[in-house]
Protein backbone atom coordinates (compact mmCIF):
# COMPACT_ATOMS: atom_id res chain seq x y z
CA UNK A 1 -54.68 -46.68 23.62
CA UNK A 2 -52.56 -44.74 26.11
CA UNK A 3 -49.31 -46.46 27.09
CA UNK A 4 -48.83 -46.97 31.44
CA UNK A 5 -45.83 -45.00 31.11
CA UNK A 6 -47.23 -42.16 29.47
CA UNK A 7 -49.75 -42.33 31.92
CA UNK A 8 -47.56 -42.45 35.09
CA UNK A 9 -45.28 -39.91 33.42
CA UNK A 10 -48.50 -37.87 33.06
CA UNK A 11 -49.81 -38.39 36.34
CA UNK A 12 -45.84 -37.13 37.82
CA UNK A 13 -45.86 -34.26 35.54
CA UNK A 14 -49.64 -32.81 37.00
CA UNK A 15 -48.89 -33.38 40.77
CA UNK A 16 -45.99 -31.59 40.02
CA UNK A 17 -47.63 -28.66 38.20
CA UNK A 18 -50.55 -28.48 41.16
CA UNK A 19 -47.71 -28.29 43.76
CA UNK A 20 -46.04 -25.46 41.98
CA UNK A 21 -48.75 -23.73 40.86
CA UNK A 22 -49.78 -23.90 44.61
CA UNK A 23 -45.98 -22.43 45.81
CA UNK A 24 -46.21 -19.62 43.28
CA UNK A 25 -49.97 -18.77 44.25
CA UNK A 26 -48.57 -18.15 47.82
CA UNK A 27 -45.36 -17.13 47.84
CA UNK A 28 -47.02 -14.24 45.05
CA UNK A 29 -50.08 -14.03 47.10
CA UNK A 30 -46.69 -13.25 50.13
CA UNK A 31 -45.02 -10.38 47.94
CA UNK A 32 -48.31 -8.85 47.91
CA UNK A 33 -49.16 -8.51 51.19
CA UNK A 34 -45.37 -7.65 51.92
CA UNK A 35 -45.29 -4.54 49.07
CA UNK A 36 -49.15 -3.61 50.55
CA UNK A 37 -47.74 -3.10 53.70
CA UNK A 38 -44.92 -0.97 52.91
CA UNK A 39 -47.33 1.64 51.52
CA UNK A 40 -47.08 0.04 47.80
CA UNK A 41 -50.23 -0.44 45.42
CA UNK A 42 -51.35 -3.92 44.88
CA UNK A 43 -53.64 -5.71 42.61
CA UNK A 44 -54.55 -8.48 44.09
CA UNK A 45 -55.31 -10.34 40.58
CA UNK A 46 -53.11 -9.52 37.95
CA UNK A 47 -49.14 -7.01 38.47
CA UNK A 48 -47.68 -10.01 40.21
CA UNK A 49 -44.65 -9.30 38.06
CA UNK A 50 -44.66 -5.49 39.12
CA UNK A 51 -44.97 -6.51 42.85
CA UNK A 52 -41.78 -8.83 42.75
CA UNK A 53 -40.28 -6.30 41.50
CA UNK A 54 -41.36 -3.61 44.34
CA UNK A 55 -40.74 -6.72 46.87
CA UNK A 56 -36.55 -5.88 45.01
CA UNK A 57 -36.99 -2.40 45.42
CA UNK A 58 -37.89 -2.60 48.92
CA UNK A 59 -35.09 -4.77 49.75
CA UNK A 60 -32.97 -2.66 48.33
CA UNK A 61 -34.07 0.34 50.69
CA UNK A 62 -34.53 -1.63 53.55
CA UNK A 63 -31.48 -0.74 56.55
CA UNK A 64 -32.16 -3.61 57.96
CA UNK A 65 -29.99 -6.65 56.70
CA UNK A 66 -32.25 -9.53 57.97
CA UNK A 67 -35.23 -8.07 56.68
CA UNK A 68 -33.24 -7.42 53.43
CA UNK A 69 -32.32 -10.97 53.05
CA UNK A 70 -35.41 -12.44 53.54
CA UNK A 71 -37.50 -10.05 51.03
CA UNK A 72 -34.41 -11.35 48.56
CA UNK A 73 -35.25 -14.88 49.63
CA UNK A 74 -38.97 -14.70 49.17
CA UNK A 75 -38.25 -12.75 45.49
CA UNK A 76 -35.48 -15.16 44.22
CA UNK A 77 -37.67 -18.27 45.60
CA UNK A 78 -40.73 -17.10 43.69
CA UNK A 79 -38.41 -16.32 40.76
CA UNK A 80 -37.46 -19.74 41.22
CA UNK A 81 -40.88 -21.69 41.37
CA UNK A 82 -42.03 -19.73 38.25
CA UNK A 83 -38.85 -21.06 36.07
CA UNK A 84 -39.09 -24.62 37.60
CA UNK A 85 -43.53 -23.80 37.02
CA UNK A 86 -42.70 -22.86 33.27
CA UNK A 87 -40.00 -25.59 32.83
CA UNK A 88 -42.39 -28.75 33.65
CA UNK A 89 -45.21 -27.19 31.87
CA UNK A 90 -43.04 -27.32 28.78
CA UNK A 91 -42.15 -31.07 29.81
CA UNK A 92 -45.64 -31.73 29.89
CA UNK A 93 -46.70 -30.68 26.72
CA UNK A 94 -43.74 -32.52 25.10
CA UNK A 95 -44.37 -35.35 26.69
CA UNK A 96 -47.85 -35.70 24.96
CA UNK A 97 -47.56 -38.88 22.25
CA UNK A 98 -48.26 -36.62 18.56
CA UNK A 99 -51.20 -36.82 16.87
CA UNK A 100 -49.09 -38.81 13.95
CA UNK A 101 -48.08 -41.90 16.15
CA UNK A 102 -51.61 -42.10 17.82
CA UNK A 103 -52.56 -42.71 14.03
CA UNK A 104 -50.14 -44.86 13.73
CA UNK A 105 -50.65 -47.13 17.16
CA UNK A 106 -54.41 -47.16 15.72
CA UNK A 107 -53.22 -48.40 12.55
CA UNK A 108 -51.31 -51.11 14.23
CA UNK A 109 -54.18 -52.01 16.64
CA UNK A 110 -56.37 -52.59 13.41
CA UNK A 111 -54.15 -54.59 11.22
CA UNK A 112 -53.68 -56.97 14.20
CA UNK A 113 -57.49 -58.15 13.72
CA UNK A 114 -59.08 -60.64 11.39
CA UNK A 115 -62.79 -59.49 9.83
CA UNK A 116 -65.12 -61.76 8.61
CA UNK A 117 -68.24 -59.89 9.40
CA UNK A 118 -71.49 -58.61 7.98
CA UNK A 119 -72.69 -55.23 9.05
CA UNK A 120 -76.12 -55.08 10.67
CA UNK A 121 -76.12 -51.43 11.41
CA UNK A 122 -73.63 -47.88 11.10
CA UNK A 123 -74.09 -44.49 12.82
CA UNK A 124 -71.98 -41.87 14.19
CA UNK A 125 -72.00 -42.78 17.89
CA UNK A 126 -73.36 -39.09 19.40
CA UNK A 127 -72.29 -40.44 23.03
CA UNK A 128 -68.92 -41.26 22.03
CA UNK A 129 -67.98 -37.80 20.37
CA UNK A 130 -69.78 -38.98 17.41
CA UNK A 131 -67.22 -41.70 16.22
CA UNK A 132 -67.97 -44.14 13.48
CA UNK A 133 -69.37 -46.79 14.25
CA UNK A 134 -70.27 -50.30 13.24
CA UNK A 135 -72.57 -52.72 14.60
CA UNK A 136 -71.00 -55.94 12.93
CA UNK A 137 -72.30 -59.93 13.51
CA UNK A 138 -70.09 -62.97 13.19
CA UNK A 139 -71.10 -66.24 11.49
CA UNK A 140 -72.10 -67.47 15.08
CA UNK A 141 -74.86 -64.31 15.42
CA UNK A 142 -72.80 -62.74 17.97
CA UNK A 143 -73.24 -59.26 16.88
CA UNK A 144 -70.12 -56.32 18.51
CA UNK A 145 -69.46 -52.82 18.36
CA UNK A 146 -66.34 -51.17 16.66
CA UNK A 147 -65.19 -48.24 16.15
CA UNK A 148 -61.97 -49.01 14.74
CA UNK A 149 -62.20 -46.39 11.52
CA UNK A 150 -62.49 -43.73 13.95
CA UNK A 151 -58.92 -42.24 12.44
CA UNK A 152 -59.72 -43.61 8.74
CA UNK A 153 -59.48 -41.45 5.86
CA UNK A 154 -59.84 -44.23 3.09
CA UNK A 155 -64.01 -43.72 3.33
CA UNK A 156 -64.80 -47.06 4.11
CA UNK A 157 -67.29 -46.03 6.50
CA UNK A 158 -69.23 -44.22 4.15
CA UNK A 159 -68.76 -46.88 1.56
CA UNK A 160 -70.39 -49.89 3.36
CA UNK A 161 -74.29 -50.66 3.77
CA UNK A 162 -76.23 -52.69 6.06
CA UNK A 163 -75.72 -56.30 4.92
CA UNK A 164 -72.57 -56.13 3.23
CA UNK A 165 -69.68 -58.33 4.29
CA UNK A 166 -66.72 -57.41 5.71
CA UNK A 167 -63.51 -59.26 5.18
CA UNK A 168 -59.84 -58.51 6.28
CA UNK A 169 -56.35 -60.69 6.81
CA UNK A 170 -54.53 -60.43 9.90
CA UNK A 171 -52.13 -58.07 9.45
CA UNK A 172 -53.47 -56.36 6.33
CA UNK A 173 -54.69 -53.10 5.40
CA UNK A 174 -56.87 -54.08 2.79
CA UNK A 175 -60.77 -54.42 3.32
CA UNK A 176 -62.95 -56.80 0.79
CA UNK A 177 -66.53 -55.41 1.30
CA UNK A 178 -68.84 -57.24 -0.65
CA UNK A 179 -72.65 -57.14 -1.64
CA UNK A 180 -74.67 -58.39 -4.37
CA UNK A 181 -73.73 -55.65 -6.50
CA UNK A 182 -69.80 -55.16 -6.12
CA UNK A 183 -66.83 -56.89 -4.26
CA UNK A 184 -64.68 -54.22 -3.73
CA UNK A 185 -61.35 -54.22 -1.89
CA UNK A 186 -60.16 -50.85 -0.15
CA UNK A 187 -56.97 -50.08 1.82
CA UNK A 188 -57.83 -48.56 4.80
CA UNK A 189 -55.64 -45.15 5.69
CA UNK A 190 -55.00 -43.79 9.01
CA UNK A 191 -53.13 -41.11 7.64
CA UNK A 192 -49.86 -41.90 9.21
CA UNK A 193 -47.92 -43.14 6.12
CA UNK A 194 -47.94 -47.16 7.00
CA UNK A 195 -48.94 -49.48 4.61
């Protein structure tokens, strides 16, 4: 489960990205039509590097000091919106929770939760990116969906069969399965290194 902060963080981080990604497209999309004009050759989807650096050259022999200081302008300011463009990407992708403590927050998430269950039915859920799943019924007949060993490397999921039970302590990692052949207890592992 995704935190709200990472997701607000997230949500900052991509408006942010759009709105510079936007500012380079046009102040590039600028330098081009400036360096066309002055007789230079422009491709209009890839050399946006080479034209920034005409858009210098030109400034550079270019008498006239207000139309010097604006071709400056427009180069620094797109020099400017790529760094800043570059620097929040790199934010971005650092910001993303790693793979380890998603493990982890799963593992949490499913020692939190009593079983006492039997299992009525077990198929990789093809809608759901083919996750494990469980179709599990209480002592009441209430019957519910989990997919809580989608992370679990112990092989639980291929251990159990329809009509074994189920049985785990709040706050354990250990599973009892049992069936009229075997009652066997196995630790679940979500790979992050918590017992």
């Amino acid at each position: 489960m995704v935190s709200g902060n990472f997701q607000l963080n997230m949500n900052k981080y991509s408006i942010l990205i759009f709105i510079l990604t936007v500012l380079v497209n046009i102040l590039g999309y600028w330098v081009k039509s400036i360096v066309k004009r002055n007789g230079y050759s422009v491709k209009y989807f890839s050399g946006h590097f080479r034209d920034t650096k005409n858009l210098f050259n030109l400034a550079k022999s270019t008498f006239d000091k207000s139309t010097r200081n604006k071709y400056l302008l427009i180069g620094f300011s797109e020099i400017g919106v790529i760094v800043t463009f570059i620097i929040f990407t790199i934010l971005f992708l650092l910001s993303f929770p790693s793979l380890n403590d998603s493990a982890c927050n799963s593992f949490k998430d499913f020692k939190r939760y009593k079983y006492d269950y039997v299992l009525i039915n077990k198929y990789l859920d093809s809608t759901q990116h083919s996750y494990p799943t469980l179709i599990l019924q209480d002592s009441q007949g209430n019957k519910i969906k989990n997919q809580d060993l989608i992370k679990d490397n112990s092989g639980l999921f291929d251990f159990v069969n329809i009509g074994d039970s189920i049985k785990k302590k709040e706050g354990d990692s250990l599973v009892n399965v049992i069936n009229n052949r075997l009652d066997t207890i196995i630790e679940v592992d979500f790979g992050c290194g918590e017992k």
